[in-house]
Protein backbone atom coordinates (compact mmCIF):
# COMPACT_ATOMS: atom_id res chain seq x y z
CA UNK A 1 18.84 9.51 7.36
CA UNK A 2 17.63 7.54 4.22
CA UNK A 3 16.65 4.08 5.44
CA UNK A 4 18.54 0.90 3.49
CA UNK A 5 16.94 -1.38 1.65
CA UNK A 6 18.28 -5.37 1.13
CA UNK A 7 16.87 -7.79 -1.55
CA UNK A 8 14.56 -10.56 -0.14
CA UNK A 9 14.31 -8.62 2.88
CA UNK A 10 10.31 -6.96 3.96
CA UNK A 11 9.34 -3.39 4.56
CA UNK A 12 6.26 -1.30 5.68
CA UNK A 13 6.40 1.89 3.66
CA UNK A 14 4.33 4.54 3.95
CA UNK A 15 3.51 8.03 3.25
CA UNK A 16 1.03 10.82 3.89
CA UNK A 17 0.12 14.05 2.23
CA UNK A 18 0.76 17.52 2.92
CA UNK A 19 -1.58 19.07 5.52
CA UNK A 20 -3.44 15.19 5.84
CA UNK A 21 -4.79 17.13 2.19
CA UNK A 22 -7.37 14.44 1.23
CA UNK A 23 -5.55 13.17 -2.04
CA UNK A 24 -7.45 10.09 -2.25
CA UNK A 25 -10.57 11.19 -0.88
CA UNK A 26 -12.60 10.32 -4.59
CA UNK A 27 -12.07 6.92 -5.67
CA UNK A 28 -10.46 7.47 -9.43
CA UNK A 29 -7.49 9.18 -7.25
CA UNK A 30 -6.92 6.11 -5.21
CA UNK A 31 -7.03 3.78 -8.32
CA UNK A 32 -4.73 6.13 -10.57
CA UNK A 33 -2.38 5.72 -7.51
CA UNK A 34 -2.88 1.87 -7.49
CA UNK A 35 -2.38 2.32 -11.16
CA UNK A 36 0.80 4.31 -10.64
CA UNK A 37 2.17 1.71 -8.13
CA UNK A 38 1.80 -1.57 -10.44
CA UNK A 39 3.14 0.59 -14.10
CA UNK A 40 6.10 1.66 -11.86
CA UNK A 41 6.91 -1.73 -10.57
CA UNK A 42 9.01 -2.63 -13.82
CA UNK A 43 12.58 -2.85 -14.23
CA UNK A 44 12.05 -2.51 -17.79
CA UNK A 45 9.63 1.01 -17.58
CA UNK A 46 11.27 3.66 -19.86
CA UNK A 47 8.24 5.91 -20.79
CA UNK A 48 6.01 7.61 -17.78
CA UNK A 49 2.56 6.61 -17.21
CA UNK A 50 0.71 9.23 -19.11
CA UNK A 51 2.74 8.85 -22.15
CA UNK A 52 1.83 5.01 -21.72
CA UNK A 53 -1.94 5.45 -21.44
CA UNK A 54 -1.66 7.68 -24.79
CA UNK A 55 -2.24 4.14 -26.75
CA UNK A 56 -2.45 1.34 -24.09
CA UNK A 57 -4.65 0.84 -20.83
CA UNK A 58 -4.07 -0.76 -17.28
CA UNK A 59 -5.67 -3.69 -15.89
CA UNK A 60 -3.98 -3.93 -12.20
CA UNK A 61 -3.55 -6.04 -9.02
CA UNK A 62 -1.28 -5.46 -7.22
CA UNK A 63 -0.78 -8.99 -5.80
CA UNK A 64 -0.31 -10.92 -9.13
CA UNK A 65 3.17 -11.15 -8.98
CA UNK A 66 4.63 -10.50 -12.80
CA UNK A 67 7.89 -10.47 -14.15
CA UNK A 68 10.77 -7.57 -14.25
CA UNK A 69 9.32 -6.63 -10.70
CA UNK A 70 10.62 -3.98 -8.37
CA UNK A 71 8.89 -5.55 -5.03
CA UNK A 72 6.46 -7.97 -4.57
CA UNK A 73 3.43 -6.42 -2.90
CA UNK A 74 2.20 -8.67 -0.20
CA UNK A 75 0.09 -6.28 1.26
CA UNK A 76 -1.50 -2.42 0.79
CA UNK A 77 -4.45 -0.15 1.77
CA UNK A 78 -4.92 3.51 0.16
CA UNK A 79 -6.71 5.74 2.74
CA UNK A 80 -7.77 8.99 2.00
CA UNK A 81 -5.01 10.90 2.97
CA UNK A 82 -2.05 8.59 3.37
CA UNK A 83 -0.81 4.86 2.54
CA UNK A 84 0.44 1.67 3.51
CA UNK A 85 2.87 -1.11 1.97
CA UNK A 86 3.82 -4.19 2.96
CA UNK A 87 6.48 -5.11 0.42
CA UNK A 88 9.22 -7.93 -0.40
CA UNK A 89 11.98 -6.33 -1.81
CA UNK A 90 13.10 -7.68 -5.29
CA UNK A 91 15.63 -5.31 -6.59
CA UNK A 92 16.88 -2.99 -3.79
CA UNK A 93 19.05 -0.52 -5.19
CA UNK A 94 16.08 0.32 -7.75
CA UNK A 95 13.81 0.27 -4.53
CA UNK A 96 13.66 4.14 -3.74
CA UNK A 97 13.63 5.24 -7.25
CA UNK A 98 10.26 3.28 -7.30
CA UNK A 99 8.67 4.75 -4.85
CA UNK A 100 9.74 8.19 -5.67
CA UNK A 101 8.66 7.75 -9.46
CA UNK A 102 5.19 6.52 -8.21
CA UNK A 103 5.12 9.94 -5.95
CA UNK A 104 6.29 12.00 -8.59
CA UNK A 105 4.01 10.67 -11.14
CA UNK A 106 0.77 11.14 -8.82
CA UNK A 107 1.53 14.57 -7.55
CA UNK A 108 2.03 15.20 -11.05
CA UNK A 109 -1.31 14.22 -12.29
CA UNK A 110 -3.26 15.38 -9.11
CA UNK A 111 -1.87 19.31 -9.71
CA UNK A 112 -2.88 18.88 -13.10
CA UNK A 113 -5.84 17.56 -12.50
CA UNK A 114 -6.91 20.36 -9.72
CA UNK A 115 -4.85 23.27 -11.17
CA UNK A 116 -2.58 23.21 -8.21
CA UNK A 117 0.95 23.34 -7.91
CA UNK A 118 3.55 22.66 -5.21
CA UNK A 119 4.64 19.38 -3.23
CA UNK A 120 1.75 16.76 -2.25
CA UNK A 121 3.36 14.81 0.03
CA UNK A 122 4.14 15.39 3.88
CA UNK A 123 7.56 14.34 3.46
CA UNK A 124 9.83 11.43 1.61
CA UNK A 125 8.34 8.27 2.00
CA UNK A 126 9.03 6.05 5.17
CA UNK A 127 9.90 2.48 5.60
CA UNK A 128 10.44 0.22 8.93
CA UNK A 129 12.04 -3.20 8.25
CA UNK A 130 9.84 -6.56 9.08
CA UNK A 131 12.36 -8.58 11.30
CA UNK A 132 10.46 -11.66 11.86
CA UNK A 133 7.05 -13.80 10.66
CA UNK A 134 5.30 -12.61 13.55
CA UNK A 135 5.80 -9.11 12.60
CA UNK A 136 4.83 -9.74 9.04
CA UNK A 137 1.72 -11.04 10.04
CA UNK A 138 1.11 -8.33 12.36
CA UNK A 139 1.73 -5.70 9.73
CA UNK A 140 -0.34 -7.13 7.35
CA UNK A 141 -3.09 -7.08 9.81
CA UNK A 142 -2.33 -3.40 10.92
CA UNK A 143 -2.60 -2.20 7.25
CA UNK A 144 -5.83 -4.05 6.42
CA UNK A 145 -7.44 -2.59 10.27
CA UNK A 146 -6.67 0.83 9.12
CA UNK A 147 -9.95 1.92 7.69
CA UNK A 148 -11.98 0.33 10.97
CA UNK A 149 -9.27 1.95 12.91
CA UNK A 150 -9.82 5.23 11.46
CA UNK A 151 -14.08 4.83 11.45
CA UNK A 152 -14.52 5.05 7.74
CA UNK A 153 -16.26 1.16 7.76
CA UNK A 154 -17.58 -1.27 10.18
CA UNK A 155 -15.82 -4.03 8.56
CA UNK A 156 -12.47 -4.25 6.35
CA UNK A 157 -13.75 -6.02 3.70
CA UNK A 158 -16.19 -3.01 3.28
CA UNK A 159 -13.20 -0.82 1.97
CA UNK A 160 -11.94 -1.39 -1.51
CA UNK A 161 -9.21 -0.05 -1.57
CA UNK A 162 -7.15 -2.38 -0.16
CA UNK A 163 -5.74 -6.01 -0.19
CA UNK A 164 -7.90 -7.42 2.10
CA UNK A 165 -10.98 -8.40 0.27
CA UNK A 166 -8.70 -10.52 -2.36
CA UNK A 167 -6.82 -12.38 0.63
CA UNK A 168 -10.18 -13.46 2.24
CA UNK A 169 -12.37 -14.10 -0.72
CA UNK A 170 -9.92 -16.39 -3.01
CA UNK A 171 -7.58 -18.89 -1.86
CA UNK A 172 -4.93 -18.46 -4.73
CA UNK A 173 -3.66 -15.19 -3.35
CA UNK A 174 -2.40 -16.80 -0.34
CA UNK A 175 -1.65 -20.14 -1.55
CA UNK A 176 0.07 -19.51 -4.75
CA UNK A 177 0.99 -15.25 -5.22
CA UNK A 178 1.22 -14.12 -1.31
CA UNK A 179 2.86 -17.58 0.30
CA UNK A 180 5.60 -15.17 2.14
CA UNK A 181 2.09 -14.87 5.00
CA UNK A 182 2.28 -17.95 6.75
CA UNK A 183 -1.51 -18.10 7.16
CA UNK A 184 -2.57 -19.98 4.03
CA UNK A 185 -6.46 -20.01 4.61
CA UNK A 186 -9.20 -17.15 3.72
CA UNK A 187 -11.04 -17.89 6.92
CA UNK A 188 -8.03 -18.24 9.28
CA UNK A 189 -6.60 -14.99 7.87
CA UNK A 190 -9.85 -13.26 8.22
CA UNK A 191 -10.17 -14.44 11.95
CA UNK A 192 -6.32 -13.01 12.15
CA UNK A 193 -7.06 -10.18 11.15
CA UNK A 194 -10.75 -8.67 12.26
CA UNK A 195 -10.18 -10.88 15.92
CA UNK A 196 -7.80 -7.81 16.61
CA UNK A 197 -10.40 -5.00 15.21
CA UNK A 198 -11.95 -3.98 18.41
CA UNK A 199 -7.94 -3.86 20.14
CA UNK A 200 -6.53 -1.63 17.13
CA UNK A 201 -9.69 0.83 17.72
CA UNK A 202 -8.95 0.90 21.87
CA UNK A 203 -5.08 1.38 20.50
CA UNK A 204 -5.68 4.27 18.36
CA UNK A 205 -7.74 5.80 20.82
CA UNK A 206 -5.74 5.44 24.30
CA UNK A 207 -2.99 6.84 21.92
CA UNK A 208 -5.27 10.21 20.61
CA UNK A 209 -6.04 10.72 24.43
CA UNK A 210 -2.38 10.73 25.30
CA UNK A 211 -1.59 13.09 22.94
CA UNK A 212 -4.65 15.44 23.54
């Protein structure tokens, strides 16, 4: 069953590939998908991405809010073989559409790219609903702990590929484009976040022995 989605209202969305395939395993594949995500995030979009980049290039964060969005993106991570949103919905009946243009337009250029064909992704796209600050926050935190989590860096800052280094390293993103987290200070957020590091690891792990 296709999960609803409500203006003004937050989701975590996510999505992994096909086999846990390694899709973003080189760099330019995770920032053509972080490309993907902010070109798609226009109401007014009528011409795909590649026929875009014919004449015009990309210069993208995610968290600068601009107009004609889709979502806001308060929070992401791209790890290599799935991931993560935190999102305020703008414009929800033009939500899923989104999301699947942004999936259709990487597995498009990734089978190109690889001379490949067939599906990329595990299955369509999931979302849970945030139903209160406290889960926001915890969310936030979740996505930004997924490369410790998951061993691929001592530290979250250390991975790129995510929001996290922007949220601790300038106060404007949380004071002015990402005020929906209630934690307005770089070094309160980053005590949020990496005071829970060592937990999510113990998490992850009690949870892999349960299933082994």
């Amino acid at each position: 069953m296709r999960n609803k989605f409500y203006d003004d209202c937050f989701y975590h969305v996510f999505n992994k590939s096909i086999a846990n395939f390694g899709i973003f395993a080189k760099s330019k594949n995770s920032l053509k998908f972080i490309d993907t995500l902010d070109y798609y995030n226009d109401l007014k979009t009528k011409i795909s991405l590649s026929v875009y980049l014919r004449k015009n290039s990309l210069h993208t964060n995610l968290l600068i809010p601009k107009d004609n969005s889709i979502a806001k993106i308060i929070s992401y991570c791209i790890m290599p073989d799935h991931y993560h949103l935190l999102v305020k919905i703008i414009h929800a009946n033009k939500f899923s559409k989104y999301i699947n243009n942004v999936e259709s337009s990487f597995t498009r250029y990734f089978n190109i790219k690889n001379n490949r064909k067939g599906p990329l992704w595990q299955s369509r796209f999931k979302s849970v609903i945030i139903e209160s600050n406290e889960h926001l926050l915890h969310v936030s935190r979740y996505i930004h702990l997924n490369p410790t989590t998951n061993y691929l860096v001592d530290n979250p800052e250390d991975w790129n590929l995510s929001s996290y280094k922007d949220l601790i390293s300038n106060e404007k993103y949380l004071k002015e484009y990402i005020k929906e987290i209630s934690i307005d200070s770089c070094l309160d957020y980053k005590k949020f976040v990496e005071d829970n590091k060592d937990y999510q690891k113990k998490l992850k792990h009690i949870k892999k022995l349960m299933i082994d």
